[in-house]
C-alpha atoms as a PDB file:
ATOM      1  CA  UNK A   1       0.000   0.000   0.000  1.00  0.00           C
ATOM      2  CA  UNK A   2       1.239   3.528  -0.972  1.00  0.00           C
ATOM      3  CA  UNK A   3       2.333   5.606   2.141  1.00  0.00           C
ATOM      4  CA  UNK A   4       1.171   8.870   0.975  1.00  0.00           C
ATOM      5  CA  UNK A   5      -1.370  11.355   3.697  1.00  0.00           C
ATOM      6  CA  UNK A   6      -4.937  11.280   2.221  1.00  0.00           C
ATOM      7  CA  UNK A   7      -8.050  13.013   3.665  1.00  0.00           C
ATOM      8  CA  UNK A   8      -9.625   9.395   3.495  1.00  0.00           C
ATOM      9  CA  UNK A   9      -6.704   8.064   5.552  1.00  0.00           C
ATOM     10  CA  UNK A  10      -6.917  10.858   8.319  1.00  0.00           C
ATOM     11  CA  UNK A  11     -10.629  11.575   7.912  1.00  0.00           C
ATOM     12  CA  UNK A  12     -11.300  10.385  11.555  1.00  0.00           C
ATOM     13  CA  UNK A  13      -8.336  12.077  12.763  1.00  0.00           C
ATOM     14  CA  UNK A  14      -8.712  15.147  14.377  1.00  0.00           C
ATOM     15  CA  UNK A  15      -6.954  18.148  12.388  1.00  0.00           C
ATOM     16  CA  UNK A  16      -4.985  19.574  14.996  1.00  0.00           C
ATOM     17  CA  UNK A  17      -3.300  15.893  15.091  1.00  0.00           C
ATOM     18  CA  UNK A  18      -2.580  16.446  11.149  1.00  0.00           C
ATOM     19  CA  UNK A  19       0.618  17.268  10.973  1.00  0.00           C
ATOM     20  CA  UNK A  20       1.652  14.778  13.336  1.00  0.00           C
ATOM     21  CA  UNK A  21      -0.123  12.066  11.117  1.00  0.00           C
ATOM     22  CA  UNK A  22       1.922  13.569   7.786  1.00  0.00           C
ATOM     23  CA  UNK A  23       5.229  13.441   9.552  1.00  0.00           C
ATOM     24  CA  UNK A  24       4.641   9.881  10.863  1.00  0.00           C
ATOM     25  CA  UNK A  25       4.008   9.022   7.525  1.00  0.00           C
ATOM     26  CA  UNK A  26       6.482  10.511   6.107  1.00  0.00           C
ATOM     27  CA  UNK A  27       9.225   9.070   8.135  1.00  0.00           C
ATOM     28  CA  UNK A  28       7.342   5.877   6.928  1.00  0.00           C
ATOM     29  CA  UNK A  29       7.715   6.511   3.586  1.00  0.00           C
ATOM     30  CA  UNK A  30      11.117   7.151   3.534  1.00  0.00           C
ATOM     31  CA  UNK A  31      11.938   3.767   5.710  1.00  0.00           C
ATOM     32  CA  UNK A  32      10.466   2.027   3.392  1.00  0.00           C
ATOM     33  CA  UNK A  33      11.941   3.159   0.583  1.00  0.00           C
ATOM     34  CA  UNK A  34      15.610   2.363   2.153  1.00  0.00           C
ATOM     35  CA  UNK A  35      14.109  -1.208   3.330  1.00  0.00           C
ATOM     36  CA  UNK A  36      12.930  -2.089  -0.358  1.00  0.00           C
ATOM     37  CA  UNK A  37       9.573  -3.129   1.295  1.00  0.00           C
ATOM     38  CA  UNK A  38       5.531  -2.250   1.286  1.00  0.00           C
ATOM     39  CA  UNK A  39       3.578  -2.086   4.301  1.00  0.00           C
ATOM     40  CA  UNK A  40       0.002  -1.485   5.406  1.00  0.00           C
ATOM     41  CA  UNK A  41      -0.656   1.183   7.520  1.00  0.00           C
ATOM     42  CA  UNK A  42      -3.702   2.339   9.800  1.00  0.00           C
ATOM     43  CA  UNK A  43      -3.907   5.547  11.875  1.00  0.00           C
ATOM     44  CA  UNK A  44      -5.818   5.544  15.177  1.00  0.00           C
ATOM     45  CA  UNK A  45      -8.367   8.460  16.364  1.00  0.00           C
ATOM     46  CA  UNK A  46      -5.230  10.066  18.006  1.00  0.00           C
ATOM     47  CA  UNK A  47      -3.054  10.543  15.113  1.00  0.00           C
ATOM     48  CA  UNK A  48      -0.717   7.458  15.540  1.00  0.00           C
ATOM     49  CA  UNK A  49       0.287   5.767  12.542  1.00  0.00           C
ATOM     50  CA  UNK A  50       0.396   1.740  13.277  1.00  0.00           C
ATOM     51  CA  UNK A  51       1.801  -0.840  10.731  1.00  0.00           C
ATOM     52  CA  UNK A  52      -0.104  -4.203  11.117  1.00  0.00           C
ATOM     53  CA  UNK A  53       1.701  -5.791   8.118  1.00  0.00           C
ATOM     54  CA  UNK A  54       5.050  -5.421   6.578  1.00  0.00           C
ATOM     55  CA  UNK A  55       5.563  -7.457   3.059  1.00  0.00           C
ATOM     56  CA  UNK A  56       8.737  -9.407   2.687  1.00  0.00           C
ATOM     57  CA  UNK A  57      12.186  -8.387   1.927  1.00  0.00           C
ATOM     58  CA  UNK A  58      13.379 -10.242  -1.237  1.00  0.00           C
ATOM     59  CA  UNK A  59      17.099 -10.669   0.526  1.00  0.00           C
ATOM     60  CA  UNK A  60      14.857 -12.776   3.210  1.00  0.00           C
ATOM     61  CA  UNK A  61      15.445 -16.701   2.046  1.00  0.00           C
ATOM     62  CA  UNK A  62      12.795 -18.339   4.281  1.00  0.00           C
ATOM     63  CA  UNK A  63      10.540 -15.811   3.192  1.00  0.00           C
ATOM     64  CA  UNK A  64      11.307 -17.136  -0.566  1.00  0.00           C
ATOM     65  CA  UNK A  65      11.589 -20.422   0.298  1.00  0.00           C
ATOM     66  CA  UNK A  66       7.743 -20.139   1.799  1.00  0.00           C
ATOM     67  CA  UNK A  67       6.950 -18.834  -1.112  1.00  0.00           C
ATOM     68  CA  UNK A  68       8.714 -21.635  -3.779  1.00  0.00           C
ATOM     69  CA  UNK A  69       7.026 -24.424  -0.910  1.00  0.00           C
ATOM     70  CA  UNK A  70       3.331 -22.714  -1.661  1.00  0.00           C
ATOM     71  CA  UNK A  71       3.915 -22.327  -5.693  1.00  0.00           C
ATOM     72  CA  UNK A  72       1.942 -25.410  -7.725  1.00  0.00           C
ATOM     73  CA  UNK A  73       3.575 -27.051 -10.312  1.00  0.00           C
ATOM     74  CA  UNK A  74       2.406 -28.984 -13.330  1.00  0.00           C
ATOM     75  CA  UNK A  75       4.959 -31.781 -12.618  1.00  0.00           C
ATOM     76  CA  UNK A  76       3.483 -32.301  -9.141  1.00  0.00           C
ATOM     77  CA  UNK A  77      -0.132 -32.910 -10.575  1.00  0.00           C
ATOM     78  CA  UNK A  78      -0.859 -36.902 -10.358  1.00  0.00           C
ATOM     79  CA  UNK A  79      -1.982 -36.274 -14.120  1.00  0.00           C
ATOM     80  CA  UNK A  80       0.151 -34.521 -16.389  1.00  0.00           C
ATOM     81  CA  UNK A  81      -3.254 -33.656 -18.341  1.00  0.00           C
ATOM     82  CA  UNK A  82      -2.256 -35.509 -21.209  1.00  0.00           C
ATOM     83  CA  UNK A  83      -5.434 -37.105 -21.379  1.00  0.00           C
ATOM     84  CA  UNK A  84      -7.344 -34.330 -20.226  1.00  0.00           C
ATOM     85  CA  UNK A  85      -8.611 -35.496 -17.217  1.00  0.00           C
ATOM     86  CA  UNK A  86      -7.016 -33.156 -14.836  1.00  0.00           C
ATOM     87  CA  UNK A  87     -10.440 -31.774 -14.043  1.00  0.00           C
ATOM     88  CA  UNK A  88     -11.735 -34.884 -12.476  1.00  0.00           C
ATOM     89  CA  UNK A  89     -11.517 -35.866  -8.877  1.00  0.00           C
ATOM     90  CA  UNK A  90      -9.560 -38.798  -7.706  1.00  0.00           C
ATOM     91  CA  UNK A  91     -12.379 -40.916  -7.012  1.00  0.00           C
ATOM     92  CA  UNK A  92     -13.647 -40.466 -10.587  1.00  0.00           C
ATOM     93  CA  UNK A  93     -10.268 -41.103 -12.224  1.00  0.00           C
ATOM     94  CA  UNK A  94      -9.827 -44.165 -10.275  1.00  0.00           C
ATOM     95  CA  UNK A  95     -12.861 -45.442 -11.059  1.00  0.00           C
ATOM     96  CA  UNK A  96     -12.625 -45.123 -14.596  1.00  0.00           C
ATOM     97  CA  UNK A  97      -9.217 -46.976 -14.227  1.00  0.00           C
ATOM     98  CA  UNK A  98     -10.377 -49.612 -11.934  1.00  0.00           C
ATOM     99  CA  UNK A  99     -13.543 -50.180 -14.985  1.00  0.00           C
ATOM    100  CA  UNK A 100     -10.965 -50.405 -17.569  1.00  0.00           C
ATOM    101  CA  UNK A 101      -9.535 -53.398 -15.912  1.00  0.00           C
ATOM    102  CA  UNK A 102     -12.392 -54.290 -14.597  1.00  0.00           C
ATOM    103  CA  UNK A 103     -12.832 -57.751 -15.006  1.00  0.00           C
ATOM    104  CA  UNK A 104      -9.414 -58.605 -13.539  1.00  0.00           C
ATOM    105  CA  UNK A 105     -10.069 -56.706 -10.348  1.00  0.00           C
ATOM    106  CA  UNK A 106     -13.512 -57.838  -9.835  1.00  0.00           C
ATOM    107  CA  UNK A 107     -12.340 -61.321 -10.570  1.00  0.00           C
ATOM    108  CA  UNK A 108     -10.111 -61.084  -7.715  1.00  0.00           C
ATOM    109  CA  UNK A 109     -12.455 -59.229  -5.508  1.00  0.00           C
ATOM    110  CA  UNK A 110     -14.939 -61.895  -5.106  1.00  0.00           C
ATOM    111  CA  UNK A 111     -12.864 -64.869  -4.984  1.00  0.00           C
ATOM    112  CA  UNK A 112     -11.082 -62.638  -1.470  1.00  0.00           C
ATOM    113  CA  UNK A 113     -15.212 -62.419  -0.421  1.00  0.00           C
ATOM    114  CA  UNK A 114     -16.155 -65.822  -0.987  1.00  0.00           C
ATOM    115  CA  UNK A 115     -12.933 -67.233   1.008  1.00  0.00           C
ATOM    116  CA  UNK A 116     -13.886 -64.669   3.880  1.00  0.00           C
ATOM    117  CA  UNK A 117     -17.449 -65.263   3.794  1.00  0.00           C
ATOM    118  CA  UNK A 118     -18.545 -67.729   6.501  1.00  0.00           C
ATOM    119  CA  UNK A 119     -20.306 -70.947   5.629  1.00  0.00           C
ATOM    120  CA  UNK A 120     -23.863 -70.616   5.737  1.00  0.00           C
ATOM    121  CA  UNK A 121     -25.974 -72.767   8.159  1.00  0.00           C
ATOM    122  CA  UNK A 122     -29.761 -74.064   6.791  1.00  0.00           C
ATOM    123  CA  UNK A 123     -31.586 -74.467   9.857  1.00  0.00           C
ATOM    124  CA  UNK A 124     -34.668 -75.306   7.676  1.00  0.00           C
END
């Protein structure tokens, strides 16, 4: 955010407590510039000029290494896309994977249920 004094910045601000707000900010201004960095600023009812946020310096390496850790890339997709299914969930692509092959898995899928199934007792 620009640090720059704007009636809509200082509106609440008393104007007796004006100049106090334009030299706080301008002393901001001028830090920042020397820092390389952008910051947000508020100004309470008072005249004091608080900075909640302060971006990141780009000679910070954890700061850029946050950064590379939160950055998506195509490689890391479990699809490259090639077949245009990069849309689909997991559960659909699976599916249509486990259907192509279907008959091998379900072949081996109910001979597993019939050997776990308990024999059935005819009371009749």
């Amino acid at each position: 955010m620009e640090v720059r004094f704007t009636l809509s910045a200082v509106a609440h601000v008393p104007i007796y407590y004006w100049p106090w707000v334009w030299w706080q900010l301008y002393r901001l201004r001028q830090q920042c510039r020397v820092a390389g960095c952008e910051v947000l600023w508020e100004v309470d009812e008072r005249g004091f000029v608080y900075v909640p946020f302060v971006s990141d310096s780009e000679s910070d390496l954890l700061a850029w290494f946050y950064k590379e850790v939160r950055k998506t890339r195509a490689h890391w997709a479990p699809m490259d896309n090639a077949s245009g299914e990069m849309h689909l969930s997991a559960i659909h692509y699976w599916m249509g994977r486990i259907m192509e092959c279907g008959e091998r898995v379900m072949r081996r899928a109910g001979s597993k249920a019939a050997l776990m199934a308990p024999a059935i007792e005819d009371s009749s």
